[in-house]
PDB file of N, CA and C in Angstrom:
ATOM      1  N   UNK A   1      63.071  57.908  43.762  1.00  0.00           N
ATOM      2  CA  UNK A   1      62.731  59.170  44.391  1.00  0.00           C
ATOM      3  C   UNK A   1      63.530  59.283  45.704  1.00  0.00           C
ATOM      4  N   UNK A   2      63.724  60.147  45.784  1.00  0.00           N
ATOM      5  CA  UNK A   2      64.669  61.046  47.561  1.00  0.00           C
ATOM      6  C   UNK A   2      63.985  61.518  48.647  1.00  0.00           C
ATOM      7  N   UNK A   3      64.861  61.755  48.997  1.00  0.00           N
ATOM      8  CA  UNK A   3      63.991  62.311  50.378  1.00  0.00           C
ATOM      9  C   UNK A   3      63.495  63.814  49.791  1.00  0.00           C
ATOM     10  N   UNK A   4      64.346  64.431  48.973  1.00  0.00           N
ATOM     11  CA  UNK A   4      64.349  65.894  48.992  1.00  0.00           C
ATOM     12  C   UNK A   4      63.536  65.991  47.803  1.00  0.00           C
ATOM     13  N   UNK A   5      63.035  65.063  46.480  1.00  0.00           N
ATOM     14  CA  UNK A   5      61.882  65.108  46.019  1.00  0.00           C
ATOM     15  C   UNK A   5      60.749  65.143  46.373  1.00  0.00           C
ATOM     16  N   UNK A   6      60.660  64.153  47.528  1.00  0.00           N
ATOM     17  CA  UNK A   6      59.408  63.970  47.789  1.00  0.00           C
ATOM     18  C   UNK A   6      58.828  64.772  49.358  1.00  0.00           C
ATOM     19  N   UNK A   7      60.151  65.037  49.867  1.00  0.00           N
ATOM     20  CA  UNK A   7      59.587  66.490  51.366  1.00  0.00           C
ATOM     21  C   UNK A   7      60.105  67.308  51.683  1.00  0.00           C
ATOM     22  N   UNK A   8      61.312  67.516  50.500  1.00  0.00           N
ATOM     23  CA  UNK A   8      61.596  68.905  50.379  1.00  0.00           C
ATOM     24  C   UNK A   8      62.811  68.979  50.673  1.00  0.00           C
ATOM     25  N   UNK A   9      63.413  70.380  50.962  1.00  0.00           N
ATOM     26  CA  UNK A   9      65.114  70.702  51.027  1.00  0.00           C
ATOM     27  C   UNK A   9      65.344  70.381  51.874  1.00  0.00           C
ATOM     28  N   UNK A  10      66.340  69.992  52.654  1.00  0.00           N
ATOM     29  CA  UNK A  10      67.867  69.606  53.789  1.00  0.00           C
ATOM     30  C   UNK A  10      68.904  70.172  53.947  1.00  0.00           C
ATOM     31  N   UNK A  11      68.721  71.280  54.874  1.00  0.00           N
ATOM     32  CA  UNK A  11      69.703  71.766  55.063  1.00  0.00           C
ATOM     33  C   UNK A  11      70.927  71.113  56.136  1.00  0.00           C
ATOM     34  N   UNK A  12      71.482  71.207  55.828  1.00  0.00           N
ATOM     35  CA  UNK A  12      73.326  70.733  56.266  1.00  0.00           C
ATOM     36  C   UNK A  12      73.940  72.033  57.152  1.00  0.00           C
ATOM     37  N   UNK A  13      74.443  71.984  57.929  1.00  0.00           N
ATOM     38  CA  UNK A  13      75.193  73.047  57.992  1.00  0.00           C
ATOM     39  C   UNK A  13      76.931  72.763  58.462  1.00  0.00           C
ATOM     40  N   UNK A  14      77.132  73.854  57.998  1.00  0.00           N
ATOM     41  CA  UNK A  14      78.565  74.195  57.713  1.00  0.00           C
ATOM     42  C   UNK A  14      79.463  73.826  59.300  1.00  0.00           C
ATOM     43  N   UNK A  15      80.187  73.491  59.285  1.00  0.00           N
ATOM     44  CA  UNK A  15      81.050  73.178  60.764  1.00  0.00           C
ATOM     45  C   UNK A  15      81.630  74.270  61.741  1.00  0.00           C
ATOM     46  N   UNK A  16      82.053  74.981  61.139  1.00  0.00           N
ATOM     47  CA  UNK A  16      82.169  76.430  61.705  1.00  0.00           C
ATOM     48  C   UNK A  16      81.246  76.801  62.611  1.00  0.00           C
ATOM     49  N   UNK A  17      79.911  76.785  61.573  1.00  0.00           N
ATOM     50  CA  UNK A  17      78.650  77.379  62.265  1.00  0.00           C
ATOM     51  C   UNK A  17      78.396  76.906  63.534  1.00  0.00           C
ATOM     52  N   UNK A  18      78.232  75.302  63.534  1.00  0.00           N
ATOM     53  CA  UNK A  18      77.900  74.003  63.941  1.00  0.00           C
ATOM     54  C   UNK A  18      78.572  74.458  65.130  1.00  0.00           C
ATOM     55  N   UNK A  19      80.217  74.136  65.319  1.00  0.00           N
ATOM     56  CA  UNK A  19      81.361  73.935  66.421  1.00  0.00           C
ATOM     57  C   UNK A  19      80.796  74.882  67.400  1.00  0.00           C
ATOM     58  N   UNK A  20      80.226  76.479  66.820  1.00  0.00           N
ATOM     59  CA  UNK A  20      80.255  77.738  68.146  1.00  0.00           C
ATOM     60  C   UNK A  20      79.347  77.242  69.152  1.00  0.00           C
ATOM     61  N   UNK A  21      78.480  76.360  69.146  1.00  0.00           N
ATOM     62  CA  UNK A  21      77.244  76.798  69.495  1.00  0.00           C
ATOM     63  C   UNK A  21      77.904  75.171  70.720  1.00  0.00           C
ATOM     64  N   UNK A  22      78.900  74.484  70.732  1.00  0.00           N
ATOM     65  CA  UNK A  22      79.255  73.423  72.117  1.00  0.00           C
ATOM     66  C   UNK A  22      77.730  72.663  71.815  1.00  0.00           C
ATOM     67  N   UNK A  23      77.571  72.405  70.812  1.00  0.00           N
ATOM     68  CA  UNK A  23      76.439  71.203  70.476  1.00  0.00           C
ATOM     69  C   UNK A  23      77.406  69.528  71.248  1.00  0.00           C
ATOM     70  N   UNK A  24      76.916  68.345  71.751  1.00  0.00           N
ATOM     71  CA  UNK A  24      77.755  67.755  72.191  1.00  0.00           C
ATOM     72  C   UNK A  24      77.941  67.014  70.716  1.00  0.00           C
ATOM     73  N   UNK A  25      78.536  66.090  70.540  1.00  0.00           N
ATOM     74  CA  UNK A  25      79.135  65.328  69.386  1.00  0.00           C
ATOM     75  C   UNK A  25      78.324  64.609  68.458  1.00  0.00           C
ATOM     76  N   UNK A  26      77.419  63.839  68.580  1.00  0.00           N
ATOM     77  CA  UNK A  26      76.104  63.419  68.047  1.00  0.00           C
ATOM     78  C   UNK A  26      75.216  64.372  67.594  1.00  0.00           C
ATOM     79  N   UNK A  27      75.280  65.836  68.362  1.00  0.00           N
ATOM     80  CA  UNK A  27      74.019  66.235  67.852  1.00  0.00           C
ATOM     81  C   UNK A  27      75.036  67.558  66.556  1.00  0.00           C
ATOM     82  N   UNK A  28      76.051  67.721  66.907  1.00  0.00           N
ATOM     83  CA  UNK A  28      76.933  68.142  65.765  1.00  0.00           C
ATOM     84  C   UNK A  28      77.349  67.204  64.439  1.00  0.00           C
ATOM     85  N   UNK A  29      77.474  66.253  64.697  1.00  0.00           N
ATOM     86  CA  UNK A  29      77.224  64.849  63.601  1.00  0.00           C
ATOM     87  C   UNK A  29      76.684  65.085  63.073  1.00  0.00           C
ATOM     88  N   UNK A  30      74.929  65.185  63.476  1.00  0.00           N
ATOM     89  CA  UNK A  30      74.087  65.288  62.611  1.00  0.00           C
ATOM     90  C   UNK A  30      73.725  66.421  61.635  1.00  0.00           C
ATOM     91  N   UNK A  31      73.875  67.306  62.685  1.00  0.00           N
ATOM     92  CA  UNK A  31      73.469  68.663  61.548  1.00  0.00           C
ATOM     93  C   UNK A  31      74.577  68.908  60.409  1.00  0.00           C
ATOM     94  N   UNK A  32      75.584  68.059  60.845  1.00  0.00           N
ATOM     95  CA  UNK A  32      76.716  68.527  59.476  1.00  0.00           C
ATOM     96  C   UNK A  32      76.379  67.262  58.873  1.00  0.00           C
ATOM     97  N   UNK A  33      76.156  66.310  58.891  1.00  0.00           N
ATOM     98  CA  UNK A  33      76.199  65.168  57.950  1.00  0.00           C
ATOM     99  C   UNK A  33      74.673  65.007  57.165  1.00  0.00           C
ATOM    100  N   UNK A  34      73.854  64.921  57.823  1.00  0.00           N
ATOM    101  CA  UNK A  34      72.397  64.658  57.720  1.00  0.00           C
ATOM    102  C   UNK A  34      71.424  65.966  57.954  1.00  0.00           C
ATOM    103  N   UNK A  35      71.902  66.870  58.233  1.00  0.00           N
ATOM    104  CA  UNK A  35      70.643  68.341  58.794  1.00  0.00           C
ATOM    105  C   UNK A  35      70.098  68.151  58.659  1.00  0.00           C
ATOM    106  N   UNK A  36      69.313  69.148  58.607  1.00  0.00           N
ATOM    107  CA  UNK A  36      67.465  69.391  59.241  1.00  0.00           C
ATOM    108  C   UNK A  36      66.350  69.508  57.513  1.00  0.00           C
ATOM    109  N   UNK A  37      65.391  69.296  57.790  1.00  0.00           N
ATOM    110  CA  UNK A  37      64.377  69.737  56.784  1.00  0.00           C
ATOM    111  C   UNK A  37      64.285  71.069  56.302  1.00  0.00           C
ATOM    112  N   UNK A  38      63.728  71.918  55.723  1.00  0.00           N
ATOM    113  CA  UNK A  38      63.601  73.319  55.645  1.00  0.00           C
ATOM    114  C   UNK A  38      62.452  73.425  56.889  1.00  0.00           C
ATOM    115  N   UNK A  39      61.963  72.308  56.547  1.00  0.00           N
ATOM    116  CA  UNK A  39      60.376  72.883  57.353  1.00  0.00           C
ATOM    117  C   UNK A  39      59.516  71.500  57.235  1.00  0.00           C
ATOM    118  N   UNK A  40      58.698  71.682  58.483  1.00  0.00           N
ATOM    119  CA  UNK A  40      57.868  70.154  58.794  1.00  0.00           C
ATOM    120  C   UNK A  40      56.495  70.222  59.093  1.00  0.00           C
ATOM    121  N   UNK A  41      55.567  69.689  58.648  1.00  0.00           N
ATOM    122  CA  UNK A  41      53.833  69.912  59.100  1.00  0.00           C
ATOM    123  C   UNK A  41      53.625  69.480  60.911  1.00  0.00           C
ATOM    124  N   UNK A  42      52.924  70.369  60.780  1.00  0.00           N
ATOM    125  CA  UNK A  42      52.631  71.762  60.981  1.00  0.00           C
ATOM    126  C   UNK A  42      53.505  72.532  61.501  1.00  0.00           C
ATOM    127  N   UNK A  43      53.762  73.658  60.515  1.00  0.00           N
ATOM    128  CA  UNK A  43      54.105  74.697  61.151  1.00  0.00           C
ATOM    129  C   UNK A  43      55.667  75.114  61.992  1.00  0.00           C
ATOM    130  N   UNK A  44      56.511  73.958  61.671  1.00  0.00           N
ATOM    131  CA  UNK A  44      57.950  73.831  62.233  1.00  0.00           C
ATOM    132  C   UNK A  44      58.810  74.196  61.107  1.00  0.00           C
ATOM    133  N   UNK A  45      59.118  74.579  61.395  1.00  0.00           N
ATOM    134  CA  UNK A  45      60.537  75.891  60.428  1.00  0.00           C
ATOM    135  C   UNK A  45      62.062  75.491  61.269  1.00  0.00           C
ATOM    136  N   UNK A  46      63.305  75.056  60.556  1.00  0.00           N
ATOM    137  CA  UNK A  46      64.232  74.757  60.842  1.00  0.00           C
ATOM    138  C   UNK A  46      65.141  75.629  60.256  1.00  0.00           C
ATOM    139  N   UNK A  47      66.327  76.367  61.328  1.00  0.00           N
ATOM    140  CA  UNK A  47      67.277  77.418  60.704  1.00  0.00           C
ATOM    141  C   UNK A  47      67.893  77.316  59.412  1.00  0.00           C
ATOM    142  N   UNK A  48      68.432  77.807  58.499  1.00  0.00           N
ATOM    143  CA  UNK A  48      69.291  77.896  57.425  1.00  0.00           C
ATOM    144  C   UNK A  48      70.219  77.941  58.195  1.00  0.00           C
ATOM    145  N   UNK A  49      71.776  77.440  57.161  1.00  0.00           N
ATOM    146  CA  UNK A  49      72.804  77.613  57.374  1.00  0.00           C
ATOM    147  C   UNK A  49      73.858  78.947  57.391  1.00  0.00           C
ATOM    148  N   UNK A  50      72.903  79.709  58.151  1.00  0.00           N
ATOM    149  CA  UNK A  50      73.813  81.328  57.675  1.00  0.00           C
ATOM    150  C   UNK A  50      73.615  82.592  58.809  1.00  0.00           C
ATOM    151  N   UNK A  51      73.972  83.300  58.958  1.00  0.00           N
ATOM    152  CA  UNK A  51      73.831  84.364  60.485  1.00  0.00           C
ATOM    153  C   UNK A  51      72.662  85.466  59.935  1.00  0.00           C
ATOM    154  N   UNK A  52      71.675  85.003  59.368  1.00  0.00           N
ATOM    155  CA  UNK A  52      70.593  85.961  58.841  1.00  0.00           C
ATOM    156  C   UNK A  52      70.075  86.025  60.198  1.00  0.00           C
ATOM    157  N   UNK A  53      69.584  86.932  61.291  1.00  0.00           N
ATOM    158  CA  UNK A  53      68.713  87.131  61.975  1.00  0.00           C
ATOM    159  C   UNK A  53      67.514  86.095  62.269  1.00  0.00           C
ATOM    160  N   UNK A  54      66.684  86.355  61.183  1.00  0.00           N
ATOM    161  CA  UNK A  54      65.289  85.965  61.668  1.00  0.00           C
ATOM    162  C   UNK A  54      65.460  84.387  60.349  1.00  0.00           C
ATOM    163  N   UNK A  55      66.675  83.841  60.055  1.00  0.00           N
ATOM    164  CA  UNK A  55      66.527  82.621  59.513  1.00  0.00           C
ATOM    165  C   UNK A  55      67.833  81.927  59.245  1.00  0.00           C
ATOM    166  N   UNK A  56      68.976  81.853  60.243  1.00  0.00           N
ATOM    167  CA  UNK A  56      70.002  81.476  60.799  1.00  0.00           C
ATOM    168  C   UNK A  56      69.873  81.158  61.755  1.00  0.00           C
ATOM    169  N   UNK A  57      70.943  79.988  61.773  1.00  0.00           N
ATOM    170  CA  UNK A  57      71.169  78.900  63.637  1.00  0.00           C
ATOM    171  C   UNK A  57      71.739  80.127  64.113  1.00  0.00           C
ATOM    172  N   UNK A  58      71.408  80.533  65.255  1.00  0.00           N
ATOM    173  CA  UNK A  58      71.853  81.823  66.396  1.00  0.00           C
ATOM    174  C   UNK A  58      71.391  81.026  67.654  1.00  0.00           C
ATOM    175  N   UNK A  59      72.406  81.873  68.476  1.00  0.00           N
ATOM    176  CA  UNK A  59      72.023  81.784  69.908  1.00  0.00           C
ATOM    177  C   UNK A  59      70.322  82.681  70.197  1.00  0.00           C
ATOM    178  N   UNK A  60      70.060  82.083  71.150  1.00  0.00           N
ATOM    179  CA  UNK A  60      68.739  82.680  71.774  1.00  0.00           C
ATOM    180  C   UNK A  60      68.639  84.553  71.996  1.00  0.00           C
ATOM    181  N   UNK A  61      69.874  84.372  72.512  1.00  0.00           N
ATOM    182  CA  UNK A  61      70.502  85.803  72.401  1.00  0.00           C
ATOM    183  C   UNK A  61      70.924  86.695  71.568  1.00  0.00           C
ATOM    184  N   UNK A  62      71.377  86.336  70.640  1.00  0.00           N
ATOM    185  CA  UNK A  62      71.553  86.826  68.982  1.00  0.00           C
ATOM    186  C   UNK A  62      69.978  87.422  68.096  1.00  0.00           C
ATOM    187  N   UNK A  63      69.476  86.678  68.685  1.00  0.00           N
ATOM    188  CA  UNK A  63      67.529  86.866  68.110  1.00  0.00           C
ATOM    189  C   UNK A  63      67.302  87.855  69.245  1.00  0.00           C
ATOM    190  N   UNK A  64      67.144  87.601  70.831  1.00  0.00           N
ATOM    191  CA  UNK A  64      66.234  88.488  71.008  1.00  0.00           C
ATOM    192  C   UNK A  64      67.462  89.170  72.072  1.00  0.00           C
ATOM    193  N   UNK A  65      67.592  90.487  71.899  1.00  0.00           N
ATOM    194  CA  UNK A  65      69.168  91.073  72.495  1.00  0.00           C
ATOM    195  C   UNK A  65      68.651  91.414  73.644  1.00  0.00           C
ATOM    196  N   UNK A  66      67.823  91.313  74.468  1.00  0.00           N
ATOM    197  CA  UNK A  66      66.748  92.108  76.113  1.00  0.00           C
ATOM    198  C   UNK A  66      67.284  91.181  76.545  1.00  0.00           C
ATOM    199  N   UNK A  67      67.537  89.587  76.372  1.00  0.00           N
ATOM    200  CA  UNK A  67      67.423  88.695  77.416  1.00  0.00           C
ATOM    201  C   UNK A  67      68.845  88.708  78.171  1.00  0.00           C
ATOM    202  N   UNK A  68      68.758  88.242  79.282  1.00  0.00           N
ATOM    203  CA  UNK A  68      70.052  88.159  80.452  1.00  0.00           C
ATOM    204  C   UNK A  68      70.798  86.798  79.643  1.00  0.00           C
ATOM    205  N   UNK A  69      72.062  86.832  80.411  1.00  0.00           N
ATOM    206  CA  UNK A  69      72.926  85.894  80.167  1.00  0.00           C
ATOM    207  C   UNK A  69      72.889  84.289  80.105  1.00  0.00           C
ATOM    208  N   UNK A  70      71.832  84.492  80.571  1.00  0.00           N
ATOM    209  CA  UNK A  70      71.856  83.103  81.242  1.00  0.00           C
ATOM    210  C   UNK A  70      70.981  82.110  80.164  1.00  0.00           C
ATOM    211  N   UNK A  71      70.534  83.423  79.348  1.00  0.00           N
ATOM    212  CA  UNK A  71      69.812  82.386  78.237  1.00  0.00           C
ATOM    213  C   UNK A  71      70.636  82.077  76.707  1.00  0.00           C
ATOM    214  N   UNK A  72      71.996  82.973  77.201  1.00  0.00           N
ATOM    215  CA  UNK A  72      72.957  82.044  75.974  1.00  0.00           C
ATOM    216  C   UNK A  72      73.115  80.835  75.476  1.00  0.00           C
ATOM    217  N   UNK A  73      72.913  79.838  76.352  1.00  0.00           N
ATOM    218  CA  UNK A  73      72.542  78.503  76.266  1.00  0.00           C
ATOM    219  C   UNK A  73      71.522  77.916  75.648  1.00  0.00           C
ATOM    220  N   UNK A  74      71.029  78.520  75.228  1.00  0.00           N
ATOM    221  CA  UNK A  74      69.749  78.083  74.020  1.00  0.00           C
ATOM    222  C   UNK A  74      69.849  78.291  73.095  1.00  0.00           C
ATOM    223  N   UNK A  75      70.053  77.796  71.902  1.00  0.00           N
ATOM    224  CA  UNK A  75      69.538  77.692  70.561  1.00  0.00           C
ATOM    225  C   UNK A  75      68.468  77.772  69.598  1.00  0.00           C
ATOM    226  N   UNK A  76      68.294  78.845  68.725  1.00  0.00           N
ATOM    227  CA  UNK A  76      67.677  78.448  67.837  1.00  0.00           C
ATOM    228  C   UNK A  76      67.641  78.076  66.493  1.00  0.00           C
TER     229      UNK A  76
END
């Protein structure tokens, strides 16, 4: 049995995606080699690999367009 039998999908993401966002080197490693879960108890939801709005890695700013500049620096 796997990981992804037994707790579900893993998403990976694509390098492109990965590179925009100045992740430092380790934490870009990971999401392209190893990514994230779909989702974790309780209640933690991890982005897909794709620029969907409300279920794509985006900047903080990309999700909510009101905020000032200064919160480009966040990820979700």
């Amino acid at each position: 049995m796997n990981w992804t039998d037994k707790f579900g999908k893993i998403n990976k993401y694509d390098s492109k995606r990965v590179d925009k966002f100045g992740f430092n080197e380790s934490t870009s490693m990971f999401l392209k080699t190893i990514g994230l879960p779909e989702e974790a108890a309780p209640f933690l939801c991890f982005a897909k690999d794709n620029d969907e709005q409300y279920e794509g890695l985006l900047k903080l700013t990309d999700y909510f367009d009101f905020l000032e500049s200064e919160f480009v620096i966040y990820t979700l």
